[in-house]
Protein backbone atom coordinates (compact mmCIF):
# COMPACT_ATOMS: atom_id res chain seq x y z
CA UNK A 1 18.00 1.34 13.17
CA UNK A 2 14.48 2.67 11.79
CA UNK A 3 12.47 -0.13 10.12
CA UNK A 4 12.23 -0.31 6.46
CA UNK A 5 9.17 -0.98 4.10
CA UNK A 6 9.03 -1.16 0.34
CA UNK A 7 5.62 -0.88 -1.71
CA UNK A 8 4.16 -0.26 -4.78
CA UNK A 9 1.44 2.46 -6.05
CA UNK A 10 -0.45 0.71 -8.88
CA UNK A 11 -1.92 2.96 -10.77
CA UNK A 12 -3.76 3.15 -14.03
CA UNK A 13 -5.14 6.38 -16.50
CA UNK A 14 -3.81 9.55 -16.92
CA UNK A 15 -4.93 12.70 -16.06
CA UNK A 16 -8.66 12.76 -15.11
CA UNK A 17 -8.86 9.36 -16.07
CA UNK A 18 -5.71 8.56 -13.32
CA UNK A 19 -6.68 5.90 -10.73
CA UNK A 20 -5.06 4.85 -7.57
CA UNK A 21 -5.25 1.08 -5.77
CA UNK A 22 -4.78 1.47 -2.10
CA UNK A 23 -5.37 -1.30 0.39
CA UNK A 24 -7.46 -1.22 3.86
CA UNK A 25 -5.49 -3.08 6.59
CA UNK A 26 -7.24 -6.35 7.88
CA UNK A 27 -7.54 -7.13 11.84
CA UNK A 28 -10.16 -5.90 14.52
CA UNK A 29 -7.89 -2.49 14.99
CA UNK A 30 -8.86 -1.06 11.58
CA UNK A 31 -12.40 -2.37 11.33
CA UNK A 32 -14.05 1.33 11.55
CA UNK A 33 -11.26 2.86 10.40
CA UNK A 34 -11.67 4.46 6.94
CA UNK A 35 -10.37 7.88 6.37
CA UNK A 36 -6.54 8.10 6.24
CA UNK A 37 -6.26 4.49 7.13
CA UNK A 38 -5.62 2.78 3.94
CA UNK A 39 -2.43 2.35 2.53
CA UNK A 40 -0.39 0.98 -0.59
CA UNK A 41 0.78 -2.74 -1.20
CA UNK A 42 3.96 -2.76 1.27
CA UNK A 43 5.74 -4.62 3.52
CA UNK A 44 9.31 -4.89 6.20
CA UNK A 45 12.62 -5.45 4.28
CA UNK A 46 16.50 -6.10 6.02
CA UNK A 47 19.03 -4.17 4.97
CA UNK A 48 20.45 -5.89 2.09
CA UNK A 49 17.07 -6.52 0.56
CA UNK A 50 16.50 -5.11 -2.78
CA UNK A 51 13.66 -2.98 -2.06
CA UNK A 52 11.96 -3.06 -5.93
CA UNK A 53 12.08 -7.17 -5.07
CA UNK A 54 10.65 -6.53 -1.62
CA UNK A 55 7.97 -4.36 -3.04
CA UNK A 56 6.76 -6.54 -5.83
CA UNK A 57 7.16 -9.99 -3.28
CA UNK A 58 4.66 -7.72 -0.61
CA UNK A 59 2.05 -6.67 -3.48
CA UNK A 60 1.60 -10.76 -4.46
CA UNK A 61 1.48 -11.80 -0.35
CA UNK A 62 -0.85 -8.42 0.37
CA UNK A 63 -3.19 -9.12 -2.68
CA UNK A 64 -2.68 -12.69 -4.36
CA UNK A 65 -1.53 -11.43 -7.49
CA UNK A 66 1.87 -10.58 -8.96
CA UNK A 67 2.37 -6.97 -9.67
CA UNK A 68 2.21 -5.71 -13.11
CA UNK A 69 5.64 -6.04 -15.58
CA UNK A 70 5.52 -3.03 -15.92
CA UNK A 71 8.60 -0.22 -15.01
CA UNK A 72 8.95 0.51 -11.72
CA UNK A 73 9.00 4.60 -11.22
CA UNK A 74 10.55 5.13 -8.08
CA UNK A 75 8.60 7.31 -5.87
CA UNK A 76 11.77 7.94 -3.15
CA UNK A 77 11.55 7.57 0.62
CA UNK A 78 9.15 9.09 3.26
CA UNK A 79 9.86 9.21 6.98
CA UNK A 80 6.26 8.17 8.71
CA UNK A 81 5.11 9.07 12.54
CA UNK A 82 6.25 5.83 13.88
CA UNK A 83 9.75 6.63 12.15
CA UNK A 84 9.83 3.65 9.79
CA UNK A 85 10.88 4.51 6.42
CA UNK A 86 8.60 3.38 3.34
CA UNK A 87 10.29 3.57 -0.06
CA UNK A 88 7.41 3.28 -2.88
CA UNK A 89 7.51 2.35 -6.66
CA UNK A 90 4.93 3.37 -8.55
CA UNK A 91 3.95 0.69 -11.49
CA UNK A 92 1.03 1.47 -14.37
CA UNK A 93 -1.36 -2.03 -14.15
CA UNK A 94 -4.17 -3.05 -13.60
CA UNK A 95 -5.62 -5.63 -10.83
CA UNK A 96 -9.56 -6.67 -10.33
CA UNK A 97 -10.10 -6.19 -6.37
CA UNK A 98 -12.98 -8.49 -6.16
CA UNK A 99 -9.66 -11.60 -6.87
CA UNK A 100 -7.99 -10.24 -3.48
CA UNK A 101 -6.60 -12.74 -1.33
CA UNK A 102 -4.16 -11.81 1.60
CA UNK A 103 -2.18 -13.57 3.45
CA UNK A 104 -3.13 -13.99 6.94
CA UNK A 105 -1.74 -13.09 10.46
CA UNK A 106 -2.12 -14.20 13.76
CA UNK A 107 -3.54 -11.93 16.72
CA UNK A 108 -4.14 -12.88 20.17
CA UNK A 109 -8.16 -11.36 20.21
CA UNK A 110 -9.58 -10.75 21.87
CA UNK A 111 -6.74 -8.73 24.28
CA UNK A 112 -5.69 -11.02 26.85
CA UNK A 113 -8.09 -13.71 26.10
CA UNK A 114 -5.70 -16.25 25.11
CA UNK A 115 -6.98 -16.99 21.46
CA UNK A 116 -5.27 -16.81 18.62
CA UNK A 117 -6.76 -15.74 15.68
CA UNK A 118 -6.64 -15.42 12.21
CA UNK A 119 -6.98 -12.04 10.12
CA UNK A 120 -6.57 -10.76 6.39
CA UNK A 121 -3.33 -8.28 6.41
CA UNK A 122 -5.60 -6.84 3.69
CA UNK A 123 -9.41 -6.90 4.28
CA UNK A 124 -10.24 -4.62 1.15
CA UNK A 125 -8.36 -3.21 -2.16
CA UNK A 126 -10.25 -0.36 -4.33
CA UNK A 127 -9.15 2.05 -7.02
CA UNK A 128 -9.76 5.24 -5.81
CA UNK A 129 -9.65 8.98 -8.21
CA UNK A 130 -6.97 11.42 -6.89
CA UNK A 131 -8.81 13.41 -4.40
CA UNK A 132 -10.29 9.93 -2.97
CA UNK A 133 -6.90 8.87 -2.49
CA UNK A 134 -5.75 11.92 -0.68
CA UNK A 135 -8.64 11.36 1.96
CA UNK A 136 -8.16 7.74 2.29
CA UNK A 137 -4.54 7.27 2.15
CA UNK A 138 -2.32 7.21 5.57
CA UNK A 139 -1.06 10.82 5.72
CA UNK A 140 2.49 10.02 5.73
CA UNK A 141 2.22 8.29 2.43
CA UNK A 142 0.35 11.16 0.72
CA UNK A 143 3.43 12.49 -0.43
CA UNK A 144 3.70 9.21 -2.74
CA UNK A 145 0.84 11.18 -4.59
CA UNK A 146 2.17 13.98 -5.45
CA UNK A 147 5.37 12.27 -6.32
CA UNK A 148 3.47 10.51 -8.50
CA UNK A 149 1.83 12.92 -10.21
CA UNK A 150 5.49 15.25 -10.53
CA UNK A 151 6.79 11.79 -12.17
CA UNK A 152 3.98 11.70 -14.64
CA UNK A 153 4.36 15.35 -15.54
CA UNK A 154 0.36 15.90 -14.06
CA UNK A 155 -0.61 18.92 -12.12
CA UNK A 156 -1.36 18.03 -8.57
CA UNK A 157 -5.22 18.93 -7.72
C-alpha cells in the first residue's frame, strides 16, 4: 500500500495579482536545496483519515497557524517519484511567514554519530508569483498549479 499525504495550497489574488505559499523542508538534507525543493503544507494520513481534516491538522503542525475557513477546492491526487500519493486542497487565505513555527523532528546527525537532534519540518514559508512557484515547487506537485489555476478559471502561464 502506497503512502498517503494530504495538503493544502494557500493561495491569495487573482490573476496577476495570484500568490502561492509553499514551504522549504527543515533538516541538514535540504539546507542548499532551493529549486524544486519546496513544497505545500502536507503531511502522512491512514486510510480512514479524512484527508480535508488531515490537510488542515498538517498546515497548523507545519506552520503554527490554523488554515484559513475558507472552502476547500480540491485539487485531486498526484502520484510522486517515490510513489506516495499527495491529495491537495487548495484554500484562498492569507498567513504572515515571518509567525512560522514548525513542529520539530528528530534526526540522528550527524550520520552515525549517535546524536539526536532537533530540526524544523519547515525551516522557511514564502508567497511566491506563479512562475516562482513553478521553479521552486517539487516537480511532482506542479501539477497542483495548474489545477489550480483550471479551478479558478485562469490561464496557465
Amino acid at each position: 500500500m502506497a503512502k498517503r499525504s494530504a495538503g493544502i495550497l494557500l493561495f491569495r489574488g487573482r490573476g496577476a495579482q495570484l500568490r502561492l505559499l509553499l514551504v522549504h523542508p527543515g533538516g541538514p538534507f535540504w539546507t542548499k536545496k532551493d529549486l524544486g525543493a519546496w513544497s505545500i503544507p502536507k503531511g502522512e494520513h491512514k486510510e480512514g483519515d479524512v484527508p480535508l481534516a488531515v490537510a488542515r491538522r498538517e498546515f497548523e503542525e507545519e506552520l503554527g497557524a490554523q488554515a484559513p475557513a475558507g472552502d476547500a477546492i480540491e485539487l485531486g491526487e498526484l502520484v510522486q517519484p517515490s510513489r506516495k500519493v499527495i491529495i491537495a486542497f487548495a484554500i484562498e487565505g492569507g498567513f504572515d511567514p515571518s509567525g512560522l513555527k514548525s513542529n520539530l523532528f528528530e534526526l540522528e546527525w550527524p550520520p552515525k554519530s549517535g546524536r539526536l537532534q532537533s530540526f524544523p519540518e519547515v525551516d522557511r514559508a514564502q508567497w511566491f508569483t506563479l512562475d516562482e512557484a513553478r521553479e521552486k515547487i517539487l516537480p511532482g506537485q506542479r501539477p497542483f498549479i495548474d489545477r489550480l489555476l483550471e479551478r479558478l478559471g485562469q490561464q496557465s502561464a
